[in-house]
Protein backbone atom coordinates (compact mmCIF):
# COMPACT_ATOMS: atom_id res chain seq x y z
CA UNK A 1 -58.13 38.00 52.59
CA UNK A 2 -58.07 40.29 49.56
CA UNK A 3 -60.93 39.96 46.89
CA UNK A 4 -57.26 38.96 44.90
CA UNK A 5 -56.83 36.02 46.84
CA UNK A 6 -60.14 35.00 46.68
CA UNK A 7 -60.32 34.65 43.06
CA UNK A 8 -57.44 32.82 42.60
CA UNK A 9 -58.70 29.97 45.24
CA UNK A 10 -61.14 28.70 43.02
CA UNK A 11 -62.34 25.17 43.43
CA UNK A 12 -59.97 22.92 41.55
CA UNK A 13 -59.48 19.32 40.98
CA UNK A 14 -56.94 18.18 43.38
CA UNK A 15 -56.64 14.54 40.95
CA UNK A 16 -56.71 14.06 37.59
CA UNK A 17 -59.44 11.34 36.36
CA UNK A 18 -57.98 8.11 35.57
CA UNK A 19 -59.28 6.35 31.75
CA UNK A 20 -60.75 3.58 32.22
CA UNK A 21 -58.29 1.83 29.61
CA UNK A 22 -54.64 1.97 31.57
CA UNK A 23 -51.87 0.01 29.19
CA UNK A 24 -50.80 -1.31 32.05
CA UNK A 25 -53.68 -3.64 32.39
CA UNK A 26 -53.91 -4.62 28.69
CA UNK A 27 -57.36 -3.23 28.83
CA UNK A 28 -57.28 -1.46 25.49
CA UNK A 29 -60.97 -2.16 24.03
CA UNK A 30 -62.53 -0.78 27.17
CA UNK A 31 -63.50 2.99 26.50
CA UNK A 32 -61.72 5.71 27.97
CA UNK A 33 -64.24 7.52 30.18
CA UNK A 34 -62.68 10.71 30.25
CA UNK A 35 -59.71 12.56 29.23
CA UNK A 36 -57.27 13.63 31.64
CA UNK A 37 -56.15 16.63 29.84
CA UNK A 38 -57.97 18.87 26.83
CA UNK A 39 -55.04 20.53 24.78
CA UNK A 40 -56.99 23.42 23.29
CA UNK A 41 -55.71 25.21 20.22
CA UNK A 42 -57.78 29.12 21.51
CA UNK A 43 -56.50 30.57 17.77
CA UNK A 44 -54.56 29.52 14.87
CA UNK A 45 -53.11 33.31 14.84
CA UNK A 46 -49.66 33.34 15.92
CA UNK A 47 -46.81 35.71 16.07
CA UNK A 48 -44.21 33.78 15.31
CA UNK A 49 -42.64 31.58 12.31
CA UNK A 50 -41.63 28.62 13.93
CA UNK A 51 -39.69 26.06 11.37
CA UNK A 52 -41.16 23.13 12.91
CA UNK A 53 -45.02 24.46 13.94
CA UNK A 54 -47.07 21.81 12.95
CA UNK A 55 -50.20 23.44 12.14
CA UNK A 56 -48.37 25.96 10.42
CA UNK A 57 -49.96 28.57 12.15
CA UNK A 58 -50.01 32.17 11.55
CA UNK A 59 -53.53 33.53 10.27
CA UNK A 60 -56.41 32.09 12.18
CA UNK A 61 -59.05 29.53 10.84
CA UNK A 62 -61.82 30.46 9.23
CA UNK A 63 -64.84 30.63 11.30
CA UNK A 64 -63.18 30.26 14.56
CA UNK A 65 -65.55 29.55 17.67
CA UNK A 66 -67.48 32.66 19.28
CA UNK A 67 -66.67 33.49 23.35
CA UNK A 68 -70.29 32.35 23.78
CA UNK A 69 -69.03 28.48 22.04
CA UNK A 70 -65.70 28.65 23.78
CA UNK A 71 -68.07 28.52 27.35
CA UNK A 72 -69.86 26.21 25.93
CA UNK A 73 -67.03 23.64 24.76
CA UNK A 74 -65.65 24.32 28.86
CA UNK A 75 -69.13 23.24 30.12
CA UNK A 76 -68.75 20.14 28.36
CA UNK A 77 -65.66 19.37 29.07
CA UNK A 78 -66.48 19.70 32.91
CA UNK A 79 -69.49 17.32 31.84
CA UNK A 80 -67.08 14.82 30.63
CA UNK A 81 -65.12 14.34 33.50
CA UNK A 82 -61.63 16.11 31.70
CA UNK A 83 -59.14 17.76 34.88
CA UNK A 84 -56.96 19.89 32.82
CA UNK A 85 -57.51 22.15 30.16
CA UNK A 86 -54.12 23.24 28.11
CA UNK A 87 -54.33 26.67 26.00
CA UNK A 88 -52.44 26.68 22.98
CA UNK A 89 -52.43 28.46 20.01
CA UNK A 90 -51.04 29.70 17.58
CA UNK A 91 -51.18 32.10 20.36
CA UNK A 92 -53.79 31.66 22.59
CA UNK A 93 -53.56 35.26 24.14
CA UNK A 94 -53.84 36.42 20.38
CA UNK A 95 -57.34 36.02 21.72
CA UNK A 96 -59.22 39.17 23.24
CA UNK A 97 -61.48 36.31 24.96
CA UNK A 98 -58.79 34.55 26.29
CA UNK A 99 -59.14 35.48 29.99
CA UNK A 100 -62.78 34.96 30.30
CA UNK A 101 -61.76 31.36 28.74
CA UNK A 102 -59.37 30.73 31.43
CA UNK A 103 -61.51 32.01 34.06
CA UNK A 104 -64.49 29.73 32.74
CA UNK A 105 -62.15 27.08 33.09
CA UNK A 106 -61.02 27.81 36.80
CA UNK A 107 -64.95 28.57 37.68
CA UNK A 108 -65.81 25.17 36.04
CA UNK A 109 -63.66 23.18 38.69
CA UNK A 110 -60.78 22.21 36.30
CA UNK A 111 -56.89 23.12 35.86
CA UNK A 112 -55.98 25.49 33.55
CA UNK A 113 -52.64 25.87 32.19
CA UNK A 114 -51.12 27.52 29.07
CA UNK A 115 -48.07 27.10 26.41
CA UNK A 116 -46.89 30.01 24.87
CA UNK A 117 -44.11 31.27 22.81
CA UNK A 118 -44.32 34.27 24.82
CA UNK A 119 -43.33 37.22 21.88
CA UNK A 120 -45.58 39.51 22.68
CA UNK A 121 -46.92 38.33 26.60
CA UNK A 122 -46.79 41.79 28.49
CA UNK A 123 -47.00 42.15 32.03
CA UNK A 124 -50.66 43.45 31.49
CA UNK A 125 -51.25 40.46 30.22
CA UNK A 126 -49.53 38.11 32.53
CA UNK A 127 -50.80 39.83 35.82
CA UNK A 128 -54.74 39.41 34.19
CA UNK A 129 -53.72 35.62 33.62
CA UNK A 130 -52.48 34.80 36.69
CA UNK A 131 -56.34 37.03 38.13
CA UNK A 132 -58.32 34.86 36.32
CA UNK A 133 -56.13 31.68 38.15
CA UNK A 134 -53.75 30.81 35.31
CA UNK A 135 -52.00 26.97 37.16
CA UNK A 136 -48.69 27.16 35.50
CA UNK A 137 -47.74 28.89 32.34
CA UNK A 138 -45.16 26.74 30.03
CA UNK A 139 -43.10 28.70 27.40
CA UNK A 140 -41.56 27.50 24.11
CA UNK A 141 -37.68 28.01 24.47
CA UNK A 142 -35.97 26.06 21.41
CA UNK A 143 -31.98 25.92 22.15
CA UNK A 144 -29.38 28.74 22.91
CA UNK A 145 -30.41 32.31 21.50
CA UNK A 146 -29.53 32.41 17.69
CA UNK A 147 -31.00 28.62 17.52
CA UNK A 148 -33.63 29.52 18.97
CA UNK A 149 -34.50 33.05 17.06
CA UNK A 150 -33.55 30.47 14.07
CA UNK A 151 -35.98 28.32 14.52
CA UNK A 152 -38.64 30.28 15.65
CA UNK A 153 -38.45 33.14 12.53
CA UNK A 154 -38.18 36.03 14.73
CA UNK A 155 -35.15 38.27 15.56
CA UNK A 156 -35.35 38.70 19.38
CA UNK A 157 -37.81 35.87 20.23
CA UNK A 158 -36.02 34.57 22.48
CA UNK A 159 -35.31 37.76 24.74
CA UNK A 160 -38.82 38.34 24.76
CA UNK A 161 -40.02 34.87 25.68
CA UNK A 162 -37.95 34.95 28.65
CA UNK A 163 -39.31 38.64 29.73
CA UNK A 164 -42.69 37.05 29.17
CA UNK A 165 -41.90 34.18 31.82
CA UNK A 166 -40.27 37.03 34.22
CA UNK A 167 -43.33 39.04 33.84
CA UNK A 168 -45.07 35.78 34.98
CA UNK A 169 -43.25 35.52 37.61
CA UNK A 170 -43.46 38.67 38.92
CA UNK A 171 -47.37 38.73 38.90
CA UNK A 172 -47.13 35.47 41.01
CA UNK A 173 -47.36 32.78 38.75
CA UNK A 174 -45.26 29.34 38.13
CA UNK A 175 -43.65 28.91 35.30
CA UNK A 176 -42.39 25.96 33.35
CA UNK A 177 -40.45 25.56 29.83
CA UNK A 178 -41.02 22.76 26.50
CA UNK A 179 -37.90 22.67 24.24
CA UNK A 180 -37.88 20.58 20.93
CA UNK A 181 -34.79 18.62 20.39
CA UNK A 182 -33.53 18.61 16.63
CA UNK A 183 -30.14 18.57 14.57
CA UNK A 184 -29.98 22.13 15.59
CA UNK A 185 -31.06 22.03 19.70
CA UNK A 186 -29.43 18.49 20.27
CA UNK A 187 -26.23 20.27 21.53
CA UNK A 188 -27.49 22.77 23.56
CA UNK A 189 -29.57 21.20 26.17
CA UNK A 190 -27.43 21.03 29.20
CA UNK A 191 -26.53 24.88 28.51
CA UNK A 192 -30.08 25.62 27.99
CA UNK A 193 -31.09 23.72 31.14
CA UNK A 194 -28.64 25.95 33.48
CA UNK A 195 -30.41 28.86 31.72
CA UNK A 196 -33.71 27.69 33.12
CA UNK A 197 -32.68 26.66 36.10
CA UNK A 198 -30.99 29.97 36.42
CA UNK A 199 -34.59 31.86 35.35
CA UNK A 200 -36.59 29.77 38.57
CA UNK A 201 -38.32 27.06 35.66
CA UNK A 202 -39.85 24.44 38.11
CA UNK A 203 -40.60 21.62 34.83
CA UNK A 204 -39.05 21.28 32.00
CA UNK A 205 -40.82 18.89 28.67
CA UNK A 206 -38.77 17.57 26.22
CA UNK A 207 -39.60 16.41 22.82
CA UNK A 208 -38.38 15.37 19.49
CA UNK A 209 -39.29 17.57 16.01
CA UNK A 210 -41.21 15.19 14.11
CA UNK A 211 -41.72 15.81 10.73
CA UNK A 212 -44.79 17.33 9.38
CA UNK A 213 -46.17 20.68 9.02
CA UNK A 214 -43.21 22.93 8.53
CA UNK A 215 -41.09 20.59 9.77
CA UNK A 216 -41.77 18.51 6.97
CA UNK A 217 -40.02 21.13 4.72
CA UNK A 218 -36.89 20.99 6.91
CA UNK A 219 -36.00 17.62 7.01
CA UNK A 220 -32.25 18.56 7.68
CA UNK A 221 -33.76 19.57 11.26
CA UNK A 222 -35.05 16.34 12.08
CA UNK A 223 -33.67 13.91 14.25
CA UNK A 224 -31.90 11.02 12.41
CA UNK A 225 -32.40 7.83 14.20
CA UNK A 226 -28.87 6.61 14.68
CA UNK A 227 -28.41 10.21 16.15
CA UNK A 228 -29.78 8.78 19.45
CA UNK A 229 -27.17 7.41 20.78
CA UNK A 230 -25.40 10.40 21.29
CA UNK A 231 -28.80 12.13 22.46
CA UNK A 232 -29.01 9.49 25.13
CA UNK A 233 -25.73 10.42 26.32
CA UNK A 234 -26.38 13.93 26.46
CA UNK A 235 -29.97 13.04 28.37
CA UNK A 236 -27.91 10.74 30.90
CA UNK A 237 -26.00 13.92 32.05
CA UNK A 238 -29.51 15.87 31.46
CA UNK A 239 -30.89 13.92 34.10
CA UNK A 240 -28.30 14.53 36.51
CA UNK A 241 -28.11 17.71 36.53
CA UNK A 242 -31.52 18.71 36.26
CA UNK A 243 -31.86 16.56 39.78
CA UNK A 244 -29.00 19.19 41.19
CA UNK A 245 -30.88 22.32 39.84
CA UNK A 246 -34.27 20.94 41.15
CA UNK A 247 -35.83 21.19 37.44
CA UNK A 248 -38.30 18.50 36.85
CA UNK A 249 -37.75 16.83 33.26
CA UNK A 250 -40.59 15.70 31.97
CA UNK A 251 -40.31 13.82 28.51
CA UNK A 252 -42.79 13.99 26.20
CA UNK A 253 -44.54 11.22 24.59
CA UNK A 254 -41.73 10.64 21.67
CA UNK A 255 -38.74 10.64 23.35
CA UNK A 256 -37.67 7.36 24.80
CA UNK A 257 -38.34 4.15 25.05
CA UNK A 258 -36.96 1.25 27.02
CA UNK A 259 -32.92 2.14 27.06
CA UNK A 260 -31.27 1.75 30.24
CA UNK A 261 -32.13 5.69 31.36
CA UNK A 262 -35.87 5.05 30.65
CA UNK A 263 -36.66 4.82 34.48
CA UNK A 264 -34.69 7.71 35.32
CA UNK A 265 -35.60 10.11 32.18
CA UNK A 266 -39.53 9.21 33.63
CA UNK A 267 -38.83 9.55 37.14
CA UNK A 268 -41.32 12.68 37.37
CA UNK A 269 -44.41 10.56 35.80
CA UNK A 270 -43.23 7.43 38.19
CA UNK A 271 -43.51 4.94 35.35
CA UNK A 272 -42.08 4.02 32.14
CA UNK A 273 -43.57 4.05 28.64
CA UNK A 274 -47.47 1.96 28.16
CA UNK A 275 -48.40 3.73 25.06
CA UNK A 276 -49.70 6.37 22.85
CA UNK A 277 -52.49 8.19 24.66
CA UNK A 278 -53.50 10.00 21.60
CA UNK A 279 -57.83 9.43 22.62
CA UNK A 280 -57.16 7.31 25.88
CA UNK A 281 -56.12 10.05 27.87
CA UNK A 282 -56.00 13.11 26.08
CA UNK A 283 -58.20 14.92 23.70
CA UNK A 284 -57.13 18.02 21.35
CA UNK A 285 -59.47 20.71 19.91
CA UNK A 286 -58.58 22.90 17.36
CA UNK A 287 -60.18 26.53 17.07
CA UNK A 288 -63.17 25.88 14.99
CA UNK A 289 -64.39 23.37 16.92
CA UNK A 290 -62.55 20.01 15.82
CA UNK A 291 -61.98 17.24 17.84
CA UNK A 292 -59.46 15.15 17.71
CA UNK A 293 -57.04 12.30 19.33
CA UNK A 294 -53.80 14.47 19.89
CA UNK A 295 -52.74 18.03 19.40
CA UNK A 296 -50.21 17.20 18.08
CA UNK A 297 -52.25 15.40 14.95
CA UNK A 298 -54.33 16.78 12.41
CA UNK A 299 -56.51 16.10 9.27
CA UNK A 300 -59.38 13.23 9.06
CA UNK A 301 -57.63 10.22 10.41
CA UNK A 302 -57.22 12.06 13.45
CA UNK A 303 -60.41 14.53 13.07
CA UNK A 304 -63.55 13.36 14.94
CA UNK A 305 -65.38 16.35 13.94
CA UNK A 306 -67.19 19.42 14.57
CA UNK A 307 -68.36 20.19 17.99
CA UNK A 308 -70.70 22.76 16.50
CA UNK A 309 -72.38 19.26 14.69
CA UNK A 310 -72.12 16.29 17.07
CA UNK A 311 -71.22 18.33 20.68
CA UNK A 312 -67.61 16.99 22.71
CA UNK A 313 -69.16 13.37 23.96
CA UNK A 314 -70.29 11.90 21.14
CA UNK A 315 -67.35 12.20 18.93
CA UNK A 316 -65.01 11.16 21.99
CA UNK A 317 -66.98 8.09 22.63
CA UNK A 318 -68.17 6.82 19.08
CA UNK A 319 -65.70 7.89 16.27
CA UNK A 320 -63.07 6.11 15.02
CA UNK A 321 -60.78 8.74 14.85
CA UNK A 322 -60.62 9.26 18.70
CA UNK A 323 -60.96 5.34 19.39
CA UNK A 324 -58.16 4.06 17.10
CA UNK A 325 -55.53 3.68 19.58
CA UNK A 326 -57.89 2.16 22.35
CA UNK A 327 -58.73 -0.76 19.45
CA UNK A 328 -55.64 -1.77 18.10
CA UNK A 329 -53.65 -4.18 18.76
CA UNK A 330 -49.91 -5.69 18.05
CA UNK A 331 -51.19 -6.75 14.70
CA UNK A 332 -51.27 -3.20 13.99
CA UNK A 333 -47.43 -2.91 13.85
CA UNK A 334 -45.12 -3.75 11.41
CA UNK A 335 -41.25 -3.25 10.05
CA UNK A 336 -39.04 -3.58 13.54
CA UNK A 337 -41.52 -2.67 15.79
CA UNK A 338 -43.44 -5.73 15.43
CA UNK A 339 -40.59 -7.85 16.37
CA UNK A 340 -39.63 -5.84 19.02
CA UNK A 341 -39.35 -7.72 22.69
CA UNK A 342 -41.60 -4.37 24.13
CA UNK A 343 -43.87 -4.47 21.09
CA UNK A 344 -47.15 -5.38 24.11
CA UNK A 345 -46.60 -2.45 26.22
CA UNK A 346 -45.17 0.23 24.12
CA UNK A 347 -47.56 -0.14 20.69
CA UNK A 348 -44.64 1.51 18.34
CA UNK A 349 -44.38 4.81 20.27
CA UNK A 350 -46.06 8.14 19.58
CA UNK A 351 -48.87 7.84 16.86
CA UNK A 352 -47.93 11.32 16.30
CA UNK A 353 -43.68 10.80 15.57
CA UNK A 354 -44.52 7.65 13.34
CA UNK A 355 -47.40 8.36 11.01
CA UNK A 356 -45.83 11.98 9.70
CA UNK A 357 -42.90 10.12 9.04
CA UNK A 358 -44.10 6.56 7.50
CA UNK A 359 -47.31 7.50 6.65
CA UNK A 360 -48.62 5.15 8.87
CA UNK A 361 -48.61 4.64 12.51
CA UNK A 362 -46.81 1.14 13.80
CA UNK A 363 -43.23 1.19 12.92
CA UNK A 364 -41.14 4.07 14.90
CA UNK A 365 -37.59 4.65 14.14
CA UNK A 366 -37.60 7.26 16.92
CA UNK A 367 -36.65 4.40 19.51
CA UNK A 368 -33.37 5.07 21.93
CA UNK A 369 -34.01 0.40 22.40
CA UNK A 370 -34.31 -0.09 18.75
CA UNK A 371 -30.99 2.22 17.98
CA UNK A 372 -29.48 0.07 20.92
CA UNK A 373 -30.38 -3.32 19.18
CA UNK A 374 -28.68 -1.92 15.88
CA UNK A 375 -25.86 -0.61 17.24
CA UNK A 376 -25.22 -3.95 18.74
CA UNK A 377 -25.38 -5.66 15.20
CA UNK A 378 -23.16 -3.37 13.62
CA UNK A 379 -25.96 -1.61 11.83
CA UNK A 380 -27.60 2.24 12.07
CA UNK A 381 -31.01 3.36 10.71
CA UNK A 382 -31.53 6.61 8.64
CA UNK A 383 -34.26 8.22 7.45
CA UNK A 384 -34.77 9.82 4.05
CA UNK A 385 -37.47 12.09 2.54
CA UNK A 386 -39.25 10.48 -0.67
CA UNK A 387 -42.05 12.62 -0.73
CA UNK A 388 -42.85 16.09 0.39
CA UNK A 389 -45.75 17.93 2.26
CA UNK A 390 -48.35 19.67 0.44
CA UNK A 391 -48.36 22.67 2.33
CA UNK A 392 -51.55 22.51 4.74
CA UNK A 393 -51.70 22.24 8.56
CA UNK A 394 -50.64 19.17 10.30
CA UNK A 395 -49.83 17.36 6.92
CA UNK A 396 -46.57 15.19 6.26
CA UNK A 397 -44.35 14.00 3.04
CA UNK A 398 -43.13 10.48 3.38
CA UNK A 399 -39.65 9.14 3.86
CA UNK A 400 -38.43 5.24 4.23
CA UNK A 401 -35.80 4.19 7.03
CA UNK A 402 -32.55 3.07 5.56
CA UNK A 403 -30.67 0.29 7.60
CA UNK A 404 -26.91 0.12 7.11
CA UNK A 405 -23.81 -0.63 8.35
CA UNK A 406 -22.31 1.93 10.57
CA UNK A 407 -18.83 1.23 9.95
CA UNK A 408 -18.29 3.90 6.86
CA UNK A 409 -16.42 1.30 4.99
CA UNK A 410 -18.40 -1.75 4.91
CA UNK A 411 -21.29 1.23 4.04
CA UNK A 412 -19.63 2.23 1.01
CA UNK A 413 -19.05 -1.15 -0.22
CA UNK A 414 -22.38 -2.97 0.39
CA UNK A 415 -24.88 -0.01 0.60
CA UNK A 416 -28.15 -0.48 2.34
CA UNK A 417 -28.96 -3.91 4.39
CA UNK A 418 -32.55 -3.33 4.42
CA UNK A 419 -34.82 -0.45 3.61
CA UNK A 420 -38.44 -0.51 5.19
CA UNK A 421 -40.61 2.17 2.83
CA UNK A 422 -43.59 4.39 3.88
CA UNK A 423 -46.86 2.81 4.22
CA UNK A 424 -50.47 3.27 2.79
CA UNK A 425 -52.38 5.44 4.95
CA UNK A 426 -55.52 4.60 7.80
CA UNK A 427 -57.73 6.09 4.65
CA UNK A 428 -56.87 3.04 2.89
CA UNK A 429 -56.12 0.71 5.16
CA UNK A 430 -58.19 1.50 8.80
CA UNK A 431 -56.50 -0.85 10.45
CA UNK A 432 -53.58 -3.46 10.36
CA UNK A 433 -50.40 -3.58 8.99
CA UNK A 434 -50.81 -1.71 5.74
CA UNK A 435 -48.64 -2.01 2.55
CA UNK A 436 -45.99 0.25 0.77
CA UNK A 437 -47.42 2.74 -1.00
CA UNK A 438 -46.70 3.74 -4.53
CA UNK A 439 -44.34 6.31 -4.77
CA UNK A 440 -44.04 7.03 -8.39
């Protein structure tokens, strides 16, 4: 056996640990012992523009963590019980460290994977990945080439993400793909999805824009709800095909919920929707050290804080921030949701699609059921921006979800049946409902 071989049979986790809080037995005030996966922002640097990044990356943070802290923050994440470790960025191999960060990782005992926009991964680069025991490398492919190269800022991005997955490949390594689906992707999927099929991608994660960070300054890009219909359609053949091309699909947590293709659309996980897992099952960490309940959140009412200050444990086990979702309960919801026959088990969706929209987690338009149950009455949902971002990472503007009739007619003459408005914030209001907030 080569010294090659060696290296990349490093003791792994075989099983991912299991929180002790599973929605599926209503045990939500019981503390999550560990997280199943760490989603690790290495660098805010980035070498792309993306329309829809949520951190709005691009220059690093200041005062990003040393090599000697990024060893550190592995050791405790092996104390903590966590199986996978995700490297994002930014860019994560922006990093000159990153390697010695994914070997630490492998040495450690825990899975180490990586999502990458893949601009500027050479084959140097991918064969030293895949030496240090890289699991499964996932790359960012939004849409057919011009979408894509539209969304992502760069002329040629797209070419060059998918000579970054070849050079992957070649080194030995697995490769997988994430697309966002938006008012500009929504068409493309099952052309896309023979494309990856095509290029030997063995997963494929798909996921809705939501709107904050750039996105929130490119509202025409997102999603509107009574779009789903049509997306649902598009997923059903999604499905089927993907089955024929042996792709795994593998939604992510804010596409869905309960329409009659939930089963199939989750076939991969081997269970339907139970609920955000922003802090019961997953734990983010940004590149200066900041812990939070989702990667794919930001700010202080998702912020633990500093592992430089209070060290991975103690901010997963004690701080509101990463505890929220474990506490709360239905009386947390409001507008639809609340109402809603799977209100119990599926909590309003992803924390992370409804509070950049509404301000306020609890009420998700976002729902394939709930654009079922209007289209039923006669009625659609829209949404509409009422407030913009302010420009920083991970922040949001506001917008309020417009019911109406879909018939274009009975629109025109009586206008909106109901408008439900953003929300105060968790700064005011912890928990609960909420109220509107003031928009003037």
């Amino acid at each position: 056996m080569s010294l090659q071989d060696v290296r990349r049979r490093l003791p792994v986790v075989t099983e991912l640990p299991t929180p002790d809080n599973r929605w599926a037995t209503q045990e939500r005030r019981t503390k999550a012992r560990a997280p199943r996966w760490a989603v690790w922002e290495l660098t805010l640097a980035c070498d792309q523009k993306c329309a829809h990044c949520g951190p709005r990356a691009g220059q690093r943070r200041p005062d990003e963590l040393s090599t000697e802290e990024c060893l550190q923050v592995v050791q405790e994440l092996k104390e903590l019980g966590a199986g996978e470790v995700v490297l994002i960025g930014g860019e994560a191999y922006l990093r000159n460290d990153f390697i010695l960060i994914i070997r630490a990782i492998r040495e450690a005992g825990m899975s180490c994977t990586m999502t990458t926009g893949g601009l500027n991964l050479s084959q140097a680069r991918a064969e030293a990945m895949i030496e240090a025991g890289i699991g499964s490398v996932t790359f960012s492919i939004d849409g057919l080439e011009a979408t894509h190269d539209r969304l992502r800022g760069v002329k040629g991005s797209w070419k060059r993400a998918f000579a970054g997955l070849r050079h992957i490949r070649a080194a030995g390594g697995r490769v997988a793909c994430n697309s966002q689906i938006n008012a500009l992707t929504k068409d493309e999927l099952l052309p896309l999805l023979e494309v990856l099929a095509d290029e030997g991608v063995h997963s494929w994660q798909l996921q809705i824009t939501v709107p904050h960070g750039n996105a929130a300054d490119h509202p025409e890009i997102i999603l509107q709800p009574y779009m789903y219909l049509e997306l649902f359609e598009t997923l059903d053949r999604v499905i089927e095909r993907a089955a024929q091309r042996r792709v795994r699909l593998w939604p992510g947590n804010n596409l869905g919920y309960f329409g009659p293709i939930e089963r199939r659309l989750r076939s991969a996980q081997n269970k339907h929707w139970k609920g955000c897992v922003a802090g019961v099952s997953v734990v983010g960490i940004e590149s200066d050290g900041g812990i939070k309940n989702c990667p794919s959140l930001g700010g202080p009412l998702n912020v633990g804080g500093k592992w430089r200050v209070h060290g991975i444990k103690k901010i997963w086990e004690e701080t509101y921030q990463l505890g929220y979702i474990r506490e709360r309960t239905v009386d947390d919801l409001w507008g639809y949701c609340r109402e809603c026959y799977y209100a119990q088990t599926c909590m309003a969706g992803c924390t992370a699609a409804a509070e950049p929209l509404l301000g306020r987690p609890g009420n998700n338009p976002f729902c394939h059921h709930r654009a079922l149950m209007m289209d039923r009455q006669g009625l659609r949902e829209r949404i509409e921006q009422v407030r913009g971002a302010a420009g920083g990472g991970f922040d949001n503007g506001l917008f309020r979800v417009i019911r109406e009739h879909k018939d274009p007619a009975l629109r025109a003459e009586h206008g909106p049946v109901e408008i439900e408005e953003p929300r105060v914030s968790r700064l005011v209001e912890p928990s609960g409902p909420g109220y509107p907030v003031a928009l003037e």
